[in-house]
PDB file of N, CA and C in Angstrom:
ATOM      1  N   UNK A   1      67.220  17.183  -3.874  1.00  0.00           N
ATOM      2  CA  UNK A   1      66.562  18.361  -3.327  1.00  0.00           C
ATOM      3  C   UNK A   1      66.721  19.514  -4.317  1.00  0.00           C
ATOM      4  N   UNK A   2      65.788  20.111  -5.080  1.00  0.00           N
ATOM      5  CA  UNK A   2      65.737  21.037  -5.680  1.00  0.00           C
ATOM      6  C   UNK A   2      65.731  22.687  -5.438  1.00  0.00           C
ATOM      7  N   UNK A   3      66.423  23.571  -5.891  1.00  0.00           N
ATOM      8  CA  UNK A   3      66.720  24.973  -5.458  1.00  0.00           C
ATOM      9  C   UNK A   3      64.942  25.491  -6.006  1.00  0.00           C
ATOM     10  N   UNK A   4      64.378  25.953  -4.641  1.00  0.00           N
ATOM     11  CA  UNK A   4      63.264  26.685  -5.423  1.00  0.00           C
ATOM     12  C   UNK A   4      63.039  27.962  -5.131  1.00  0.00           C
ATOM     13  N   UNK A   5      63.352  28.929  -5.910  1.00  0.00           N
ATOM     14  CA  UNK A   5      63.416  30.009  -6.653  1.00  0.00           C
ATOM     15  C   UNK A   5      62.379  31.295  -6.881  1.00  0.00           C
ATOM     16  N   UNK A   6      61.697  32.139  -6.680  1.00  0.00           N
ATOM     17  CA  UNK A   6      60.485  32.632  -6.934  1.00  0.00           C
ATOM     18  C   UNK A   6      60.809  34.068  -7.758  1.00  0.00           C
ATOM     19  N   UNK A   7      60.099  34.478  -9.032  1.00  0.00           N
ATOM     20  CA  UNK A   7      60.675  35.513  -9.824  1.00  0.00           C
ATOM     21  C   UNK A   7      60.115  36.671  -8.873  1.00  0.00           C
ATOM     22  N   UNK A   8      60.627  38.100  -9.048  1.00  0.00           N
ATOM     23  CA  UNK A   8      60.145  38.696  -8.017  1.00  0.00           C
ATOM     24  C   UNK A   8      58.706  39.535  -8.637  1.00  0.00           C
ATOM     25  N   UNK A   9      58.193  39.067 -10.037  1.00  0.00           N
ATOM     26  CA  UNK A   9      56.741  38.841  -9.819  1.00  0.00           C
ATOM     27  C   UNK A   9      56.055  37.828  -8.885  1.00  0.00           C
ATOM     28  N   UNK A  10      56.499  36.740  -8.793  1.00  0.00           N
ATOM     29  CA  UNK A  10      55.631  35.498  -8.100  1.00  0.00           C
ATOM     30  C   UNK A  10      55.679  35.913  -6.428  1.00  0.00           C
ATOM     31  N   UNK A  11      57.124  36.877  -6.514  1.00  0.00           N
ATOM     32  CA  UNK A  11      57.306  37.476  -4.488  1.00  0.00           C
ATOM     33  C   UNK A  11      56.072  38.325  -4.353  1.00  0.00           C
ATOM     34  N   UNK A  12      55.896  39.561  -5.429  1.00  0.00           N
ATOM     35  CA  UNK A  12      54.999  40.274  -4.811  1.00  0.00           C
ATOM     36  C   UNK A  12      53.136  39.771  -4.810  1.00  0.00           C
ATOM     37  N   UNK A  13      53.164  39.132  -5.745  1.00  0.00           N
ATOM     38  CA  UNK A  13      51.932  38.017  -5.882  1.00  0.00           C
ATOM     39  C   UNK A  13      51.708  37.285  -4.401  1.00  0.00           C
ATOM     40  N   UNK A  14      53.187  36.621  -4.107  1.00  0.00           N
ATOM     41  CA  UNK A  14      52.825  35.829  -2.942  1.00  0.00           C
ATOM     42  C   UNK A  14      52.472  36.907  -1.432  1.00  0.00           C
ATOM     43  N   UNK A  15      53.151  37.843  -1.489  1.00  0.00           N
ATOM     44  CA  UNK A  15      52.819  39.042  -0.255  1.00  0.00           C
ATOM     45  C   UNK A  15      51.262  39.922  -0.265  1.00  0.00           C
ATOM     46  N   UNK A  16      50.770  39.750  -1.433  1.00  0.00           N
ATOM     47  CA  UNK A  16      49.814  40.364  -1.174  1.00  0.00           C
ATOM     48  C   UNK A  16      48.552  39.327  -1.619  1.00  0.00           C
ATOM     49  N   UNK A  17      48.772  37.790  -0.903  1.00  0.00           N
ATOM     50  CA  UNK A  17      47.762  37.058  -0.662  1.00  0.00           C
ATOM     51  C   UNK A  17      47.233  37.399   0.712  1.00  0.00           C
ATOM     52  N   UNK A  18      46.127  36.499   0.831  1.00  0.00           N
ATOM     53  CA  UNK A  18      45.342  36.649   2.145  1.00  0.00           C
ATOM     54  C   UNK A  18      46.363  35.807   2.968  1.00  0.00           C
ATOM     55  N   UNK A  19      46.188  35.929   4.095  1.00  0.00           N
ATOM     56  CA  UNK A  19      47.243  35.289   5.490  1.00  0.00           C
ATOM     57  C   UNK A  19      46.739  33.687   5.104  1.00  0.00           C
ATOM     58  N   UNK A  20      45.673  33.337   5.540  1.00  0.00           N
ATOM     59  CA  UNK A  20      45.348  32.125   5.500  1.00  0.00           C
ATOM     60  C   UNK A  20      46.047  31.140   3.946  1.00  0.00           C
ATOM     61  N   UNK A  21      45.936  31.845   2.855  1.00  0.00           N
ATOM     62  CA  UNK A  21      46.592  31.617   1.779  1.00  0.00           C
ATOM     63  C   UNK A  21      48.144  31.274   1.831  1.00  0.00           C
ATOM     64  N   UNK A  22      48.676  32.257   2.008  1.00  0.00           N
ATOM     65  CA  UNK A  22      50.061  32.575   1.836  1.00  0.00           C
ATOM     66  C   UNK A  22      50.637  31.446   2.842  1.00  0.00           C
ATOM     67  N   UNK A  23      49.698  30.504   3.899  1.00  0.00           N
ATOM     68  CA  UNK A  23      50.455  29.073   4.796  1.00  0.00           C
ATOM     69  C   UNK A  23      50.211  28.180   4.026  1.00  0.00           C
ATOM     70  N   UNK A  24      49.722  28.202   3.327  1.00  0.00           N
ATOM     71  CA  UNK A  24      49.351  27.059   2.054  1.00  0.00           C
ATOM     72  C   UNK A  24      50.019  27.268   1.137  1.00  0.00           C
ATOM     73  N   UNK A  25      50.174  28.076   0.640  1.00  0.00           N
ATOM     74  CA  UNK A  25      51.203  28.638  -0.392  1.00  0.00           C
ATOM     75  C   UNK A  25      52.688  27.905  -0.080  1.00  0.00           C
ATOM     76  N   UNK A  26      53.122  28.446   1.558  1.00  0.00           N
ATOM     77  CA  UNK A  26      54.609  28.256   2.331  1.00  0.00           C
ATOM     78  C   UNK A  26      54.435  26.835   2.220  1.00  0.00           C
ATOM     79  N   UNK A  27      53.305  25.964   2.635  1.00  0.00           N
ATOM     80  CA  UNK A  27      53.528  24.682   2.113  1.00  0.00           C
ATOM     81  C   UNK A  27      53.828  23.675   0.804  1.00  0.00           C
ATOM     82  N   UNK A  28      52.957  24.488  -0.260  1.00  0.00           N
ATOM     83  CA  UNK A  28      53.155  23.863  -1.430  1.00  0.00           C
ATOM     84  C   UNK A  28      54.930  24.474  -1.636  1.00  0.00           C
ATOM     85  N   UNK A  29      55.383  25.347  -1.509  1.00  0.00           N
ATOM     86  CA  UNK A  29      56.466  25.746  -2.109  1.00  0.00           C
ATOM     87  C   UNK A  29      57.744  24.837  -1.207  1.00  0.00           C
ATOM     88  N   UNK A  30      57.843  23.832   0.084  1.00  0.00           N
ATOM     89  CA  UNK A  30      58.536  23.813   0.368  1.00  0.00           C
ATOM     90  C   UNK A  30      58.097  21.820  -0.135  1.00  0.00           C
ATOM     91  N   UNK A  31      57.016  21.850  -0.652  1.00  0.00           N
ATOM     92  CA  UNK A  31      56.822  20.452  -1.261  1.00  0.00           C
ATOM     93  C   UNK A  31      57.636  20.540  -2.312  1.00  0.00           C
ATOM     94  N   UNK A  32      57.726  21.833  -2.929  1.00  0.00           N
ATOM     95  CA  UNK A  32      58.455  21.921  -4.183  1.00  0.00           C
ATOM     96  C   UNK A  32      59.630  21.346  -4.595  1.00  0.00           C
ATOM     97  N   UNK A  33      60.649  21.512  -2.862  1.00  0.00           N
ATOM     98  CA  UNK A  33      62.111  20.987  -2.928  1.00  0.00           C
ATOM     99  C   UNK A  33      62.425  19.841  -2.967  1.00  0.00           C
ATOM    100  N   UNK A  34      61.500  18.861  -2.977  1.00  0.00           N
ATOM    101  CA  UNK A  34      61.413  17.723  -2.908  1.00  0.00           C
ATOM    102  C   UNK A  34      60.458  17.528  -4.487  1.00  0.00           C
ATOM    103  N   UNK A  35      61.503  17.771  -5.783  1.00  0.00           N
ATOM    104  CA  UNK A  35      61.023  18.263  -6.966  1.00  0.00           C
ATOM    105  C   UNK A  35      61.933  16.951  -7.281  1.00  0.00           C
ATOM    106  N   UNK A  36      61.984  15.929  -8.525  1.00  0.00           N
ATOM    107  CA  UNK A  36      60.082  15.721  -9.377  1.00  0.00           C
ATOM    108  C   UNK A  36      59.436  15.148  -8.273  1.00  0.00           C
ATOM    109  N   UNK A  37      59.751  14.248  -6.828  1.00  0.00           N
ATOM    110  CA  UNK A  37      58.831  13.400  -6.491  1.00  0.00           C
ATOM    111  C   UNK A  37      57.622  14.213  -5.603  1.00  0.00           C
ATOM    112  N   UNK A  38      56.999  15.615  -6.466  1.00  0.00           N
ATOM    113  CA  UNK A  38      55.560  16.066  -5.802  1.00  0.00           C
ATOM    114  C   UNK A  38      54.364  15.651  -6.211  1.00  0.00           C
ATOM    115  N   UNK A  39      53.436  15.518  -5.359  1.00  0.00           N
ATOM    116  CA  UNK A  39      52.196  14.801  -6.058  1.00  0.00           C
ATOM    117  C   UNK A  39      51.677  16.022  -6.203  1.00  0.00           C
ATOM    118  N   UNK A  40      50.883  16.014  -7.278  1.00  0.00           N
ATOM    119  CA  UNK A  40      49.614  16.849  -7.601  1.00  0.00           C
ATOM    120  C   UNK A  40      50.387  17.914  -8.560  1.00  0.00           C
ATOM    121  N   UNK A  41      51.666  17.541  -8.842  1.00  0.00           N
ATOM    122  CA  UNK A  41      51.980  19.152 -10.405  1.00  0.00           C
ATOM    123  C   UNK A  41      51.386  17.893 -11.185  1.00  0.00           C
ATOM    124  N   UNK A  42      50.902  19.017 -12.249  1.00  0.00           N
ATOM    125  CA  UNK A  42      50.316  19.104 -13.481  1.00  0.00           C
ATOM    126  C   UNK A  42      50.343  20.035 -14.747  1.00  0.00           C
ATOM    127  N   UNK A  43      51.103  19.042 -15.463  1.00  0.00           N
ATOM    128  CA  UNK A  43      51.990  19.660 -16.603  1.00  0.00           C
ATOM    129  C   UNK A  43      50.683  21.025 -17.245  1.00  0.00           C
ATOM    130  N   UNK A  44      51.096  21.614 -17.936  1.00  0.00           N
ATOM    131  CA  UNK A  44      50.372  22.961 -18.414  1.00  0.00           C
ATOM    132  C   UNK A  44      50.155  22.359 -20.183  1.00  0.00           C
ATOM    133  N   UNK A  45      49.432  22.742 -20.450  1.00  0.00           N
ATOM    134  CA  UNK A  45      49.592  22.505 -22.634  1.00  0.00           C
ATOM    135  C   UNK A  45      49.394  23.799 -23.090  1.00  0.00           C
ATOM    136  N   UNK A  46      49.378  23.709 -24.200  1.00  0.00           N
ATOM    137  CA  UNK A  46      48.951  25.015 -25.442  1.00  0.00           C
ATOM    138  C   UNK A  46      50.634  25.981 -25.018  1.00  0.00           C
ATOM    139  N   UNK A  47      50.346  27.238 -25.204  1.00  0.00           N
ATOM    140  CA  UNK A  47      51.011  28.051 -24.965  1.00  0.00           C
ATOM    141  C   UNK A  47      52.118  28.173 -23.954  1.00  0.00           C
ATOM    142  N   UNK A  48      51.180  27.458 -22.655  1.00  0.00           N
ATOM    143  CA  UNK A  48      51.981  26.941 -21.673  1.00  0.00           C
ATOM    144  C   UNK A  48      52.697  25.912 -21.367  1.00  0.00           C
ATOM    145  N   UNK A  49      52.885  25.064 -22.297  1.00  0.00           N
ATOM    146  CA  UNK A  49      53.863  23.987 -22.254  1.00  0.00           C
ATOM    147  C   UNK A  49      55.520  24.279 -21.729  1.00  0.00           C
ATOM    148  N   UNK A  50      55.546  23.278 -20.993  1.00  0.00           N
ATOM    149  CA  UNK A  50      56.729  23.663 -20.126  1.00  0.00           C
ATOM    150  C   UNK A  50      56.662  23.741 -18.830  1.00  0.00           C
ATOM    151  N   UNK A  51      55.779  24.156 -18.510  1.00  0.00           N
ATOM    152  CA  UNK A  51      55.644  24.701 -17.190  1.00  0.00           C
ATOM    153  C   UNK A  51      54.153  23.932 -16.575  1.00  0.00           C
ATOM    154  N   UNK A  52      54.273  23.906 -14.740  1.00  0.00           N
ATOM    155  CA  UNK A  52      53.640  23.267 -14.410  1.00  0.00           C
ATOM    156  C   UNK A  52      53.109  24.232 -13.264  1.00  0.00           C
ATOM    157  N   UNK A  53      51.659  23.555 -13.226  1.00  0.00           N
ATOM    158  CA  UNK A  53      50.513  24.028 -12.137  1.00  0.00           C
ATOM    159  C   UNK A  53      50.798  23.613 -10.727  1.00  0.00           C
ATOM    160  N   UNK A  54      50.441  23.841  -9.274  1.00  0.00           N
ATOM    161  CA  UNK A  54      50.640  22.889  -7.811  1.00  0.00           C
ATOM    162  C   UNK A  54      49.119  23.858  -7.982  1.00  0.00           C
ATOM    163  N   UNK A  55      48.146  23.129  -7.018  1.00  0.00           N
ATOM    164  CA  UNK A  55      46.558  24.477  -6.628  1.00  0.00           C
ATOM    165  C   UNK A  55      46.889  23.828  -4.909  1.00  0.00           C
ATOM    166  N   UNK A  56      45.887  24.850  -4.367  1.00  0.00           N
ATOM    167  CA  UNK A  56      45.258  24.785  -3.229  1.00  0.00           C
ATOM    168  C   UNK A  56      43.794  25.485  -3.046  1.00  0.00           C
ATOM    169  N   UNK A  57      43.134  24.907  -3.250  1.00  0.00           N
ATOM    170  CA  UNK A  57      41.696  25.598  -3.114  1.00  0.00           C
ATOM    171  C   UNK A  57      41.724  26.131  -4.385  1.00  0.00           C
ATOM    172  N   UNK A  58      40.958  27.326  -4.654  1.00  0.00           N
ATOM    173  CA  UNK A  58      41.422  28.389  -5.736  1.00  0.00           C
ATOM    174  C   UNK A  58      42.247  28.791  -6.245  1.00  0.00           C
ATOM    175  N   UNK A  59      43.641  29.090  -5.687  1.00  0.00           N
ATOM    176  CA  UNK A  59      44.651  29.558  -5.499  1.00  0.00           C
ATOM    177  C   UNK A  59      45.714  28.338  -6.485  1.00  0.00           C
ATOM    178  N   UNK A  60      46.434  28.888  -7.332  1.00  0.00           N
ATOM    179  CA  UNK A  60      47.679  28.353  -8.006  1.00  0.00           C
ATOM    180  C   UNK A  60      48.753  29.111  -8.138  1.00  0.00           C
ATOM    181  N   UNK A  61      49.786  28.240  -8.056  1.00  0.00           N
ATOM    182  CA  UNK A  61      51.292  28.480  -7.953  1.00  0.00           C
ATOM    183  C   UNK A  61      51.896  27.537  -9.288  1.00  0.00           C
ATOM    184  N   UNK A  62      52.447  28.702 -10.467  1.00  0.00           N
ATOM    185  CA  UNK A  62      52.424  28.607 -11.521  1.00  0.00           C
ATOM    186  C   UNK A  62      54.120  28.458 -11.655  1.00  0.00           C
ATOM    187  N   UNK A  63      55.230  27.253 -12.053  1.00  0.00           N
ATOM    188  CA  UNK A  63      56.268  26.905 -12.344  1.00  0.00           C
ATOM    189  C   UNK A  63      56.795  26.428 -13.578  1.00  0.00           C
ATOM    190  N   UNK A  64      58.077  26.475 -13.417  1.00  0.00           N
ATOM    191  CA  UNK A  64      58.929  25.218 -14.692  1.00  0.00           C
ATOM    192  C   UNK A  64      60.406  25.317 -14.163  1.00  0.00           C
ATOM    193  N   UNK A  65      60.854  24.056 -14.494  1.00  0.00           N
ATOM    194  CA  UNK A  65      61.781  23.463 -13.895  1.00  0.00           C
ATOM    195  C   UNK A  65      63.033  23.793 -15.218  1.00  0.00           C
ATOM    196  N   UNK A  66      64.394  24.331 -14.627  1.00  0.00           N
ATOM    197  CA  UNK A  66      65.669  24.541 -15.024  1.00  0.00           C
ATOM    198  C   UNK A  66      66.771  23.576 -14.318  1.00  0.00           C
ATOM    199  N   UNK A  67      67.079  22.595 -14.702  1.00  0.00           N
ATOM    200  CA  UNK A  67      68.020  21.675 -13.947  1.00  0.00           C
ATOM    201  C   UNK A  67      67.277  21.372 -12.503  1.00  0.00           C
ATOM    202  N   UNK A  68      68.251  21.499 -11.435  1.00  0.00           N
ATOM    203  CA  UNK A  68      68.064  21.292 -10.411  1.00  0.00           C
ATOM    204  C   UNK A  68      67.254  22.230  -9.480  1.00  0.00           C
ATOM    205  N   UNK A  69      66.918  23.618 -10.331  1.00  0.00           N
ATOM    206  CA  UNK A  69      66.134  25.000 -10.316  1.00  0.00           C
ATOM    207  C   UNK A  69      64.888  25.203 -10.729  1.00  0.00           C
ATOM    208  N   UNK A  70      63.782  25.009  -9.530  1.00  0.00           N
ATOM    209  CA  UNK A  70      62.086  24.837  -9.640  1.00  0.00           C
ATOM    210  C   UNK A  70      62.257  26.556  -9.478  1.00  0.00           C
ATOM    211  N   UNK A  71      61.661  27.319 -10.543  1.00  0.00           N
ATOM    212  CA  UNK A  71      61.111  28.911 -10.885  1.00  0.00           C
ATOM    213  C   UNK A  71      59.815  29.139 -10.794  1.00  0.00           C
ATOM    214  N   UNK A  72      59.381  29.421  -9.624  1.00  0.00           N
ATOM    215  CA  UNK A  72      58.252  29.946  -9.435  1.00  0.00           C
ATOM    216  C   UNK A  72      57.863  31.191  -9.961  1.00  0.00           C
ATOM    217  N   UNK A  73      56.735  31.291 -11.062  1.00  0.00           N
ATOM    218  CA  UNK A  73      56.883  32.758 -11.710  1.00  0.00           C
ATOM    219  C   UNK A  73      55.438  33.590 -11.394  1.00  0.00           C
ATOM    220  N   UNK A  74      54.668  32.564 -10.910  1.00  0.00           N
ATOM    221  CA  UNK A  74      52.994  33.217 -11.076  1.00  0.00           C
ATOM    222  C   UNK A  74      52.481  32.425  -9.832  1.00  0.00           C
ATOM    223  N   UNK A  75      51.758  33.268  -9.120  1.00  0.00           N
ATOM    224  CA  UNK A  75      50.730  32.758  -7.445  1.00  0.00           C
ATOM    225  C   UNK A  75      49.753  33.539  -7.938  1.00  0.00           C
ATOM    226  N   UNK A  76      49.010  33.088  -7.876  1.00  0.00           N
ATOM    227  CA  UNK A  76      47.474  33.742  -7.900  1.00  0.00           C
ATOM    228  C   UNK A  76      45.779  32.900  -8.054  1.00  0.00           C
ATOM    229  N   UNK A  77      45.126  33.667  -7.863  1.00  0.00           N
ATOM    230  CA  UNK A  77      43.736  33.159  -8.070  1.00  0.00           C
ATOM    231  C   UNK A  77      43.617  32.313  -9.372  1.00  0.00           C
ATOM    232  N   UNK A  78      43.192  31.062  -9.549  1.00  0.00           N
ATOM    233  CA  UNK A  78      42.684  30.387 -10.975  1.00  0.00           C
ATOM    234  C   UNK A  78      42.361  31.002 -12.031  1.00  0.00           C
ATOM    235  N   UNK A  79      41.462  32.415 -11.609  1.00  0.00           N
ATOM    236  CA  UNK A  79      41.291  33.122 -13.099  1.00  0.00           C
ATOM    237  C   UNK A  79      42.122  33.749 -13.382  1.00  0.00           C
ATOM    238  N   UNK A  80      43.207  34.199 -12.603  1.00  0.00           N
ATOM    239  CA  UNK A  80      44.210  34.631 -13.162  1.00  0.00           C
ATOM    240  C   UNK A  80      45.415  34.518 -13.709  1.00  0.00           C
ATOM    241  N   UNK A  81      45.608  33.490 -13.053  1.00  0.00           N
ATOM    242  CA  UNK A  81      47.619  32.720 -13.436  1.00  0.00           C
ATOM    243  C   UNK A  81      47.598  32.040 -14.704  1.00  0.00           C
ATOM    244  N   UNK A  82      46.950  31.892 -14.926  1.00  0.00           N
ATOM    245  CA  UNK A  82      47.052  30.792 -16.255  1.00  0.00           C
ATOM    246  C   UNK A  82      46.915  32.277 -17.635  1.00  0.00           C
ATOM    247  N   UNK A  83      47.126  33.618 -17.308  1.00  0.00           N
ATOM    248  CA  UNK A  83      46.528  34.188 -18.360  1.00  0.00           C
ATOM    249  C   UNK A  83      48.154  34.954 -18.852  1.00  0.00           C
ATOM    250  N   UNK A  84      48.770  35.314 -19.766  1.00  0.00           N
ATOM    251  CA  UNK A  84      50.318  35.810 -20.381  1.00  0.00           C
ATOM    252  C   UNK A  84      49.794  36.722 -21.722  1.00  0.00           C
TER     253      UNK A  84
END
């Protein structure tokens, strides 16, 4: 069972989603603890190597894994999370 973690960029990202979002969100993040065996991460390349994608609809929840410590650093819309 993995400690999962959220930077307190990824907190205020996650509070000022839409309601309907943010239960999808509470779901992917508690799939998280049950880290590596989640279906659907998908490793990141280029710049972002290291770190991994979960989506729901539009919406991505942007990570990378420290030991036993899943760091959630980025929630947001597709056009946006993927951008540093």
């Amino acid at each position: 069972m993995a400690d999962v973690r959220l930077s307190p960029e990824a907190q205020r990202e996650f509070h000022a989603l839409p309601r309907v979002v943010k239960v999808r969100m509470r779901r992917l993040l508690l799939r998280l603890e049950n880290w590596p065996a989640v279906s659907g991460a998908k490793p990141l390349s280029g710049k972002l190597a290291g770190y991994y994608r979960l989506r729901t609809g539009d919406y991505r929840l942007r990570f990378h894994v420290r030991g036993e410590r899943v760091i959630v650093d980025k929630i947001g819309h597709r056009k946006d999370v993927y951008d540093d």
